[in-house]
N, C-alpha and C. Protein backbone atom coordinates (compact mmCIF):
# COMPACT_ATOMS: atom_id res chain seq x y z
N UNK A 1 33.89 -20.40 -63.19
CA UNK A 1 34.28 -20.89 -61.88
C UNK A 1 33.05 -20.91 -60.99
N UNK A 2 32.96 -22.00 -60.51
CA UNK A 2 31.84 -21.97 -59.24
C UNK A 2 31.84 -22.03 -57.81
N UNK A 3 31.24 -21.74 -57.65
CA UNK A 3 31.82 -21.68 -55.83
C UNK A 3 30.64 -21.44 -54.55
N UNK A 4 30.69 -21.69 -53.63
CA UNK A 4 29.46 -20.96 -52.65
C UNK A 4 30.31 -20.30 -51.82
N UNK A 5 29.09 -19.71 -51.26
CA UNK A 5 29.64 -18.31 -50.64
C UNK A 5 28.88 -18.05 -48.79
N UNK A 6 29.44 -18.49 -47.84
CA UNK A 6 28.56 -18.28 -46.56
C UNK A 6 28.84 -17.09 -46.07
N UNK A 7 27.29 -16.49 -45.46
CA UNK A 7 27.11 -14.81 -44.78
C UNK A 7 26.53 -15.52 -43.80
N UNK A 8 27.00 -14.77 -42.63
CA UNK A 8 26.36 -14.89 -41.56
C UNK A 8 26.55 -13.53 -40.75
N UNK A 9 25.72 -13.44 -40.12
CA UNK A 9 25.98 -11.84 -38.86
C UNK A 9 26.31 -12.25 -37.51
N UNK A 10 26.81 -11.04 -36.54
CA UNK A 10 27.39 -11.37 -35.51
C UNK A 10 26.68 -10.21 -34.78
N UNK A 11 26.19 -10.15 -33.73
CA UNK A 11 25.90 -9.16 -33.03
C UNK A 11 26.83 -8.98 -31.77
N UNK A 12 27.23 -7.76 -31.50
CA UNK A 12 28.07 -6.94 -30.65
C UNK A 12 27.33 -5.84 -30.15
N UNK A 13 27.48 -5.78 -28.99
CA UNK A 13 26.81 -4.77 -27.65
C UNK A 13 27.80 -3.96 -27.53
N UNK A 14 27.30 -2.69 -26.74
CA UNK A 14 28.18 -1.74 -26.92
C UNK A 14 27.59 -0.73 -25.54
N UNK A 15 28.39 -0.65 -24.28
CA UNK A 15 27.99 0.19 -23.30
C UNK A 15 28.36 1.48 -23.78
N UNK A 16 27.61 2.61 -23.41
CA UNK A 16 27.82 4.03 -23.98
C UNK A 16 26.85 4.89 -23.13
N UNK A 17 26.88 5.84 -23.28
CA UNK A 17 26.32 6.74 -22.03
C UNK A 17 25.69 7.57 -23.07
N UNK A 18 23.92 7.70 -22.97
CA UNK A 18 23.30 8.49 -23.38
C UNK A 18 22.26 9.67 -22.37
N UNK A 19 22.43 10.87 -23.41
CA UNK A 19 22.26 12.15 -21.97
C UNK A 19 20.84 12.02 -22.82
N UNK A 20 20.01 12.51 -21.70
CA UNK A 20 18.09 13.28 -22.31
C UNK A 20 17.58 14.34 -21.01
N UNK A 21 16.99 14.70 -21.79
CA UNK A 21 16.80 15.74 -21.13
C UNK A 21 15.59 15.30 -20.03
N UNK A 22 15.64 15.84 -18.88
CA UNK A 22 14.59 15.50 -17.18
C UNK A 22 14.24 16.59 -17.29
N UNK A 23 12.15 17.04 -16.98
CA UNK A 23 11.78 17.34 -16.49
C UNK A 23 11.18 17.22 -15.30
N UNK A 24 11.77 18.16 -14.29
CA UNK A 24 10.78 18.05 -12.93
C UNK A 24 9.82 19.01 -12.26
N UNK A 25 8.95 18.46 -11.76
CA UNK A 25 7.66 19.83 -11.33
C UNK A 25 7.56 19.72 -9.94
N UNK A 26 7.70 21.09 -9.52
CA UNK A 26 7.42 21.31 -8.79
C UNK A 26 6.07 21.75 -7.88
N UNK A 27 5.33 22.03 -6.93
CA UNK A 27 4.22 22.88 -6.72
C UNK A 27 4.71 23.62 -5.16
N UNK A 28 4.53 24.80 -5.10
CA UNK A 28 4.24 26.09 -3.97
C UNK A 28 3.50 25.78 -4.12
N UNK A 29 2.71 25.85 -2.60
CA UNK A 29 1.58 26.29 -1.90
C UNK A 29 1.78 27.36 -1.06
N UNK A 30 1.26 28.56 -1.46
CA UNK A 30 0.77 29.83 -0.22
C UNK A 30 -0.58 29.64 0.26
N UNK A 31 -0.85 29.83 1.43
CA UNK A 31 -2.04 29.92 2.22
C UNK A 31 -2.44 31.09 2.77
N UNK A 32 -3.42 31.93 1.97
CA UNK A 32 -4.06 33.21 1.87
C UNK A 32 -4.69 33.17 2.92
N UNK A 33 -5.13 33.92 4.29
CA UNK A 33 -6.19 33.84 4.47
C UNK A 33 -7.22 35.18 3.71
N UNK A 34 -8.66 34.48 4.11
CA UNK A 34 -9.57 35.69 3.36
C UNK A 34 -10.39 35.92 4.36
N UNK A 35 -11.03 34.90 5.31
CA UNK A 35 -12.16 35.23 6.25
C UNK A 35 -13.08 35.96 5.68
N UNK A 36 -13.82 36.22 4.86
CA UNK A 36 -15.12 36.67 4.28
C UNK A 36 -16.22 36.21 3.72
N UNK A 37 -17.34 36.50 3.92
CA UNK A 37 -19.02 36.13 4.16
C UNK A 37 -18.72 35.93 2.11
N UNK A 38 -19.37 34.86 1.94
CA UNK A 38 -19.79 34.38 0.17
C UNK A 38 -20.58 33.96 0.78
N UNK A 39 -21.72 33.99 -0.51
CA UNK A 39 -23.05 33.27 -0.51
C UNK A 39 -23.01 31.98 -1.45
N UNK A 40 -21.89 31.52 -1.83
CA UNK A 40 -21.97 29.98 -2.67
C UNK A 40 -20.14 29.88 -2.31
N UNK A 41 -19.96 28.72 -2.58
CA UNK A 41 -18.49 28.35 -2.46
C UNK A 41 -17.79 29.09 -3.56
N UNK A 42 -16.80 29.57 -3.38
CA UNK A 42 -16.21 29.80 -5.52
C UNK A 42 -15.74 28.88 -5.68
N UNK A 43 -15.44 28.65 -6.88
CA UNK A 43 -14.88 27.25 -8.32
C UNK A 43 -13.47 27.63 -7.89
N UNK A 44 -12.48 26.56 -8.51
CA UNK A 44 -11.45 26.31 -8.56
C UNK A 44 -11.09 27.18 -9.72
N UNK A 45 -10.11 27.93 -9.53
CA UNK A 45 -9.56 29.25 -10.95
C UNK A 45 -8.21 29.22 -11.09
N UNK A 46 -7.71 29.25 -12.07
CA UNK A 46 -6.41 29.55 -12.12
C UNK A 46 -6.38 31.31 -13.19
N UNK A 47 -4.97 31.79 -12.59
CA UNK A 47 -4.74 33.19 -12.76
C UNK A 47 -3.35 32.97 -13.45
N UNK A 48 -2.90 32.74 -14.58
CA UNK A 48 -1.47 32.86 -15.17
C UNK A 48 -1.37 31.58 -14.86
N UNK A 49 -0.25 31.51 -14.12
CA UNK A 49 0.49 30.12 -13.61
C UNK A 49 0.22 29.51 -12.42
N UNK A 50 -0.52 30.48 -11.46
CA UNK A 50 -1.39 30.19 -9.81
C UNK A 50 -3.05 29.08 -10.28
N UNK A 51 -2.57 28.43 -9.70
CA UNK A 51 -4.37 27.67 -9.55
C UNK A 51 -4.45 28.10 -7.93
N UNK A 52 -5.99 28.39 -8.00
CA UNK A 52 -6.22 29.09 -6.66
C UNK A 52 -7.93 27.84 -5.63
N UNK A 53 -7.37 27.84 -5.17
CA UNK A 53 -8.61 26.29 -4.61
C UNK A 53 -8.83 27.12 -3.26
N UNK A 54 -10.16 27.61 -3.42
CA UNK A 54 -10.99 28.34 -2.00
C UNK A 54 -11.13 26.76 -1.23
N UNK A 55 -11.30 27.52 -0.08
CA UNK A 55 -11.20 26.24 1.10
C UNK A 55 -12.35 27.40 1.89
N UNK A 56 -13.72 26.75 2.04
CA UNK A 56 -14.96 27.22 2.82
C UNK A 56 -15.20 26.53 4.32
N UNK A 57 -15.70 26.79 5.44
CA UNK A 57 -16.52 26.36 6.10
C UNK A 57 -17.61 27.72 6.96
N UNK A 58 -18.04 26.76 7.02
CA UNK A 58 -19.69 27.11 7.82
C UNK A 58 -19.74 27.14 9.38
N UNK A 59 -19.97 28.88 9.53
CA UNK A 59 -19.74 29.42 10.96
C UNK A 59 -21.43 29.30 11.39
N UNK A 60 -21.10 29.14 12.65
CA UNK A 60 -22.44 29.27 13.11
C UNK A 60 -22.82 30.63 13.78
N UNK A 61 -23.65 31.76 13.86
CA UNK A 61 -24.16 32.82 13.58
C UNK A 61 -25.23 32.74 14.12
N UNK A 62 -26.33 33.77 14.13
CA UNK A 62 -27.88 34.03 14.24
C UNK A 62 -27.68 32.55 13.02
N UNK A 63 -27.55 33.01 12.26
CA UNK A 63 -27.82 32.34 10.87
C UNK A 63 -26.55 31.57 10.53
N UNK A 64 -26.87 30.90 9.40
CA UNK A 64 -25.43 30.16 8.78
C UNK A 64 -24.78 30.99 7.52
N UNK A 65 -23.82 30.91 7.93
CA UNK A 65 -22.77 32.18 6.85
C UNK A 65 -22.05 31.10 6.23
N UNK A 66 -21.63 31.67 4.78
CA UNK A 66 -20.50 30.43 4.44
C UNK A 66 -19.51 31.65 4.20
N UNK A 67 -18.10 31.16 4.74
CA UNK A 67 -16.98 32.63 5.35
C UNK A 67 -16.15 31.53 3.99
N UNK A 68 -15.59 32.34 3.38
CA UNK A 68 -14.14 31.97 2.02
C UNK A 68 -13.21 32.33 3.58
N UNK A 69 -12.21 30.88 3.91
CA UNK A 69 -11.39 31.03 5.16
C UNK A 69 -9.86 31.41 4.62
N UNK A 70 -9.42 30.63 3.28
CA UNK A 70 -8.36 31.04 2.58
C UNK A 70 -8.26 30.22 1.32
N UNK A 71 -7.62 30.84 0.82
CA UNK A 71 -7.47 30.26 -0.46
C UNK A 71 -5.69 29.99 -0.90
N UNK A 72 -6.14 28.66 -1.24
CA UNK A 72 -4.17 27.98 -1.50
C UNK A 72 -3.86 28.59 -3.16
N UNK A 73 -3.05 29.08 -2.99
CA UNK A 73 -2.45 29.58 -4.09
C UNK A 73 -1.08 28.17 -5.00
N UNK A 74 -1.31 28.08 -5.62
CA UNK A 74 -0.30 26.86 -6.09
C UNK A 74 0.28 27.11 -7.45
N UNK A 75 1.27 27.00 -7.57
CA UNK A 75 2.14 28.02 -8.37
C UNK A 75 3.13 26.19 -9.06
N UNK A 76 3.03 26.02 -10.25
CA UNK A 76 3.67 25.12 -10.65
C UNK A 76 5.14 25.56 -11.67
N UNK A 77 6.01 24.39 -10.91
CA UNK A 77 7.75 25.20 -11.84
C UNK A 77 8.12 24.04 -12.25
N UNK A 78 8.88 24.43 -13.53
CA UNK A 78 9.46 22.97 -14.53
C UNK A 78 10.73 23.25 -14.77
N UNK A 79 11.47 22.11 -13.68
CA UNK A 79 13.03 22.55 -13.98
C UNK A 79 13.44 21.53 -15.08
N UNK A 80 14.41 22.14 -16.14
CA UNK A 80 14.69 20.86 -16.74
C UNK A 80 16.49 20.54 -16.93
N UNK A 81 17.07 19.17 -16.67
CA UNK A 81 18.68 19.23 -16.55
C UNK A 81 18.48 17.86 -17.45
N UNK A 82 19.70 18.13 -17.87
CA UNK A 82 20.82 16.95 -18.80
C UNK A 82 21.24 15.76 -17.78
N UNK A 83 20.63 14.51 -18.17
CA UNK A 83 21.00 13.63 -17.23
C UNK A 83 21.96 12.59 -17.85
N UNK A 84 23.14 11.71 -17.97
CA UNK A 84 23.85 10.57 -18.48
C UNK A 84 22.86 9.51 -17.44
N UNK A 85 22.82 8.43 -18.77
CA UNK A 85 22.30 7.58 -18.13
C UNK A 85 23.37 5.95 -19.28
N UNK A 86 23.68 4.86 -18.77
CA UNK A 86 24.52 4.65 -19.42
C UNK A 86 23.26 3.40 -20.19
N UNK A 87 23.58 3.01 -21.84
CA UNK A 87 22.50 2.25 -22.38
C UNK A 87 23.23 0.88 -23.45
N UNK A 88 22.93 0.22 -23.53
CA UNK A 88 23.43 -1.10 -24.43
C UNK A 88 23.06 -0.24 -25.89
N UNK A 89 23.58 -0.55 -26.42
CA UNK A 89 23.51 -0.79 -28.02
C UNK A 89 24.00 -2.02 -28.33
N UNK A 90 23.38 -2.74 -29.59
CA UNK A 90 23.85 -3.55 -30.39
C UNK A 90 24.37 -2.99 -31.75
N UNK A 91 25.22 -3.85 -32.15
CA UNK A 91 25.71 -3.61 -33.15
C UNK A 91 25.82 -4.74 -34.74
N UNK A 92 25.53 -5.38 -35.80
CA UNK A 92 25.21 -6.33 -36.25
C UNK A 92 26.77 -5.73 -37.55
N UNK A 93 27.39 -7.05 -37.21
CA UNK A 93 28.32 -7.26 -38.56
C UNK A 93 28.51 -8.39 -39.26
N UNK A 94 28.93 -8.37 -40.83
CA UNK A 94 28.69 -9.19 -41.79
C UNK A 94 29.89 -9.81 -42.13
N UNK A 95 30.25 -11.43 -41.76
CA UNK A 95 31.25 -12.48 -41.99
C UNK A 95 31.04 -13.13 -43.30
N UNK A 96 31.51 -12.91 -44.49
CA UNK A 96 31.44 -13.40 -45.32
C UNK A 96 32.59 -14.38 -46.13
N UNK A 97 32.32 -15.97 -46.48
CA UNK A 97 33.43 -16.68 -46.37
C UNK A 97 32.92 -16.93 -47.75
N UNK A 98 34.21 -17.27 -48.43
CA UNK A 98 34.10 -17.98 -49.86
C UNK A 98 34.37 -19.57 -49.16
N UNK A 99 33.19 -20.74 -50.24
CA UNK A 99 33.99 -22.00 -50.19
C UNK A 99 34.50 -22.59 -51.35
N UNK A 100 35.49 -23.05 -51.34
CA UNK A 100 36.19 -23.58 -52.49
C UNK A 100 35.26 -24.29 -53.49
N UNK A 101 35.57 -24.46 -54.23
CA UNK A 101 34.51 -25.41 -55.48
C UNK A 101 34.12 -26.69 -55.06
N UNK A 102 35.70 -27.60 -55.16
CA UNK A 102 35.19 -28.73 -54.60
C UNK A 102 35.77 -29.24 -52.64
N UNK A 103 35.38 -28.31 -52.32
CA UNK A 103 36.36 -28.34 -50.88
C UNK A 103 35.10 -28.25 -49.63
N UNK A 104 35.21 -28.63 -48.49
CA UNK A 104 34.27 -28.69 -47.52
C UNK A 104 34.76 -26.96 -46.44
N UNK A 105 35.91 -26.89 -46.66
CA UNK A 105 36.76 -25.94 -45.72
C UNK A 105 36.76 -24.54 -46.50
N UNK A 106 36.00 -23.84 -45.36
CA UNK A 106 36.04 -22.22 -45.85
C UNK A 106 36.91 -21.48 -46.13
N UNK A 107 36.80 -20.52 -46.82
CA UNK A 107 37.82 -19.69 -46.91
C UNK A 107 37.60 -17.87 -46.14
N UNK A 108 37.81 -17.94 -45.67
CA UNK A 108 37.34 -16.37 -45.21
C UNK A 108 38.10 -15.12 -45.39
N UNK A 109 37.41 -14.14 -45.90
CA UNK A 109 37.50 -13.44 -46.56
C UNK A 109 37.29 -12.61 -45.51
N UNK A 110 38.10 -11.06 -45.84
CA UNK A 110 37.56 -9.93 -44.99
C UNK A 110 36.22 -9.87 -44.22
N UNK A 111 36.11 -9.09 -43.32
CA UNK A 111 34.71 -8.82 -42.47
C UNK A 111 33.97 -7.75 -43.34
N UNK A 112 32.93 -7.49 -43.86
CA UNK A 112 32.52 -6.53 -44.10
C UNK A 112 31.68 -5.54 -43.60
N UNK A 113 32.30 -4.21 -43.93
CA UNK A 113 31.69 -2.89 -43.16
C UNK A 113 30.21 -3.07 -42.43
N UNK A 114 30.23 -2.15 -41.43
CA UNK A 114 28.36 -2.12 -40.86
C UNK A 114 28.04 -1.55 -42.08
């Protein structure tokens, strides 16, 4: 027996709500004061989880002093929450038709599984 056979696919969308996980950061700032005589600026340091950024200026004196005025303490936090966010999917399924031997008119046959 002979016969042909047409496949074709169909695509179908699909709204659905997918959760992921959000991180957000935060930064504190405390403002130390220090008021004290250094002889060079200090570097930018971090201590654990504090980054600490000296903030200098230049008093005028007999002489020129460079005074450490305070230093910002900045403390970084990572909250993290479950967010729904809603997303398309597609979906692709398979129409498969028998055609008769000697016939122009399909015959269709079940849908078959994704």
């Amino acid at each position: 027996m002979t016969g042909r056979v047409r496949v074709q696919t169909v695509t179908d969308t699909i709204e659905e709500i997918a959760q992921a996980n959000v991180q957000r950061e935060t930064a504190e700032v405390t403002r130390v004061p220090v008021d004290r005589v250094v002889e060079a600026a200090p570097e930018v340091r971090t201590e654990g989880d504090v980054t600490i950024v000296p903030v200098v200026e230049e008093v005028l004196v007999v002489d020129k002093r460079l005074v450490l005025k305070e230093e910002l303490l900045i403390r970084r936090r990572v909250e993290t929450e479950t967010r729904e966010v809603p997303v398309t999917l597609r979906k692709q399924r398979a129409i498969v038709e028998r055609l008769a031997p000697d016939t122009a008119t399909p015959d269709p046959e079940k849908e078959m599984p994704q």
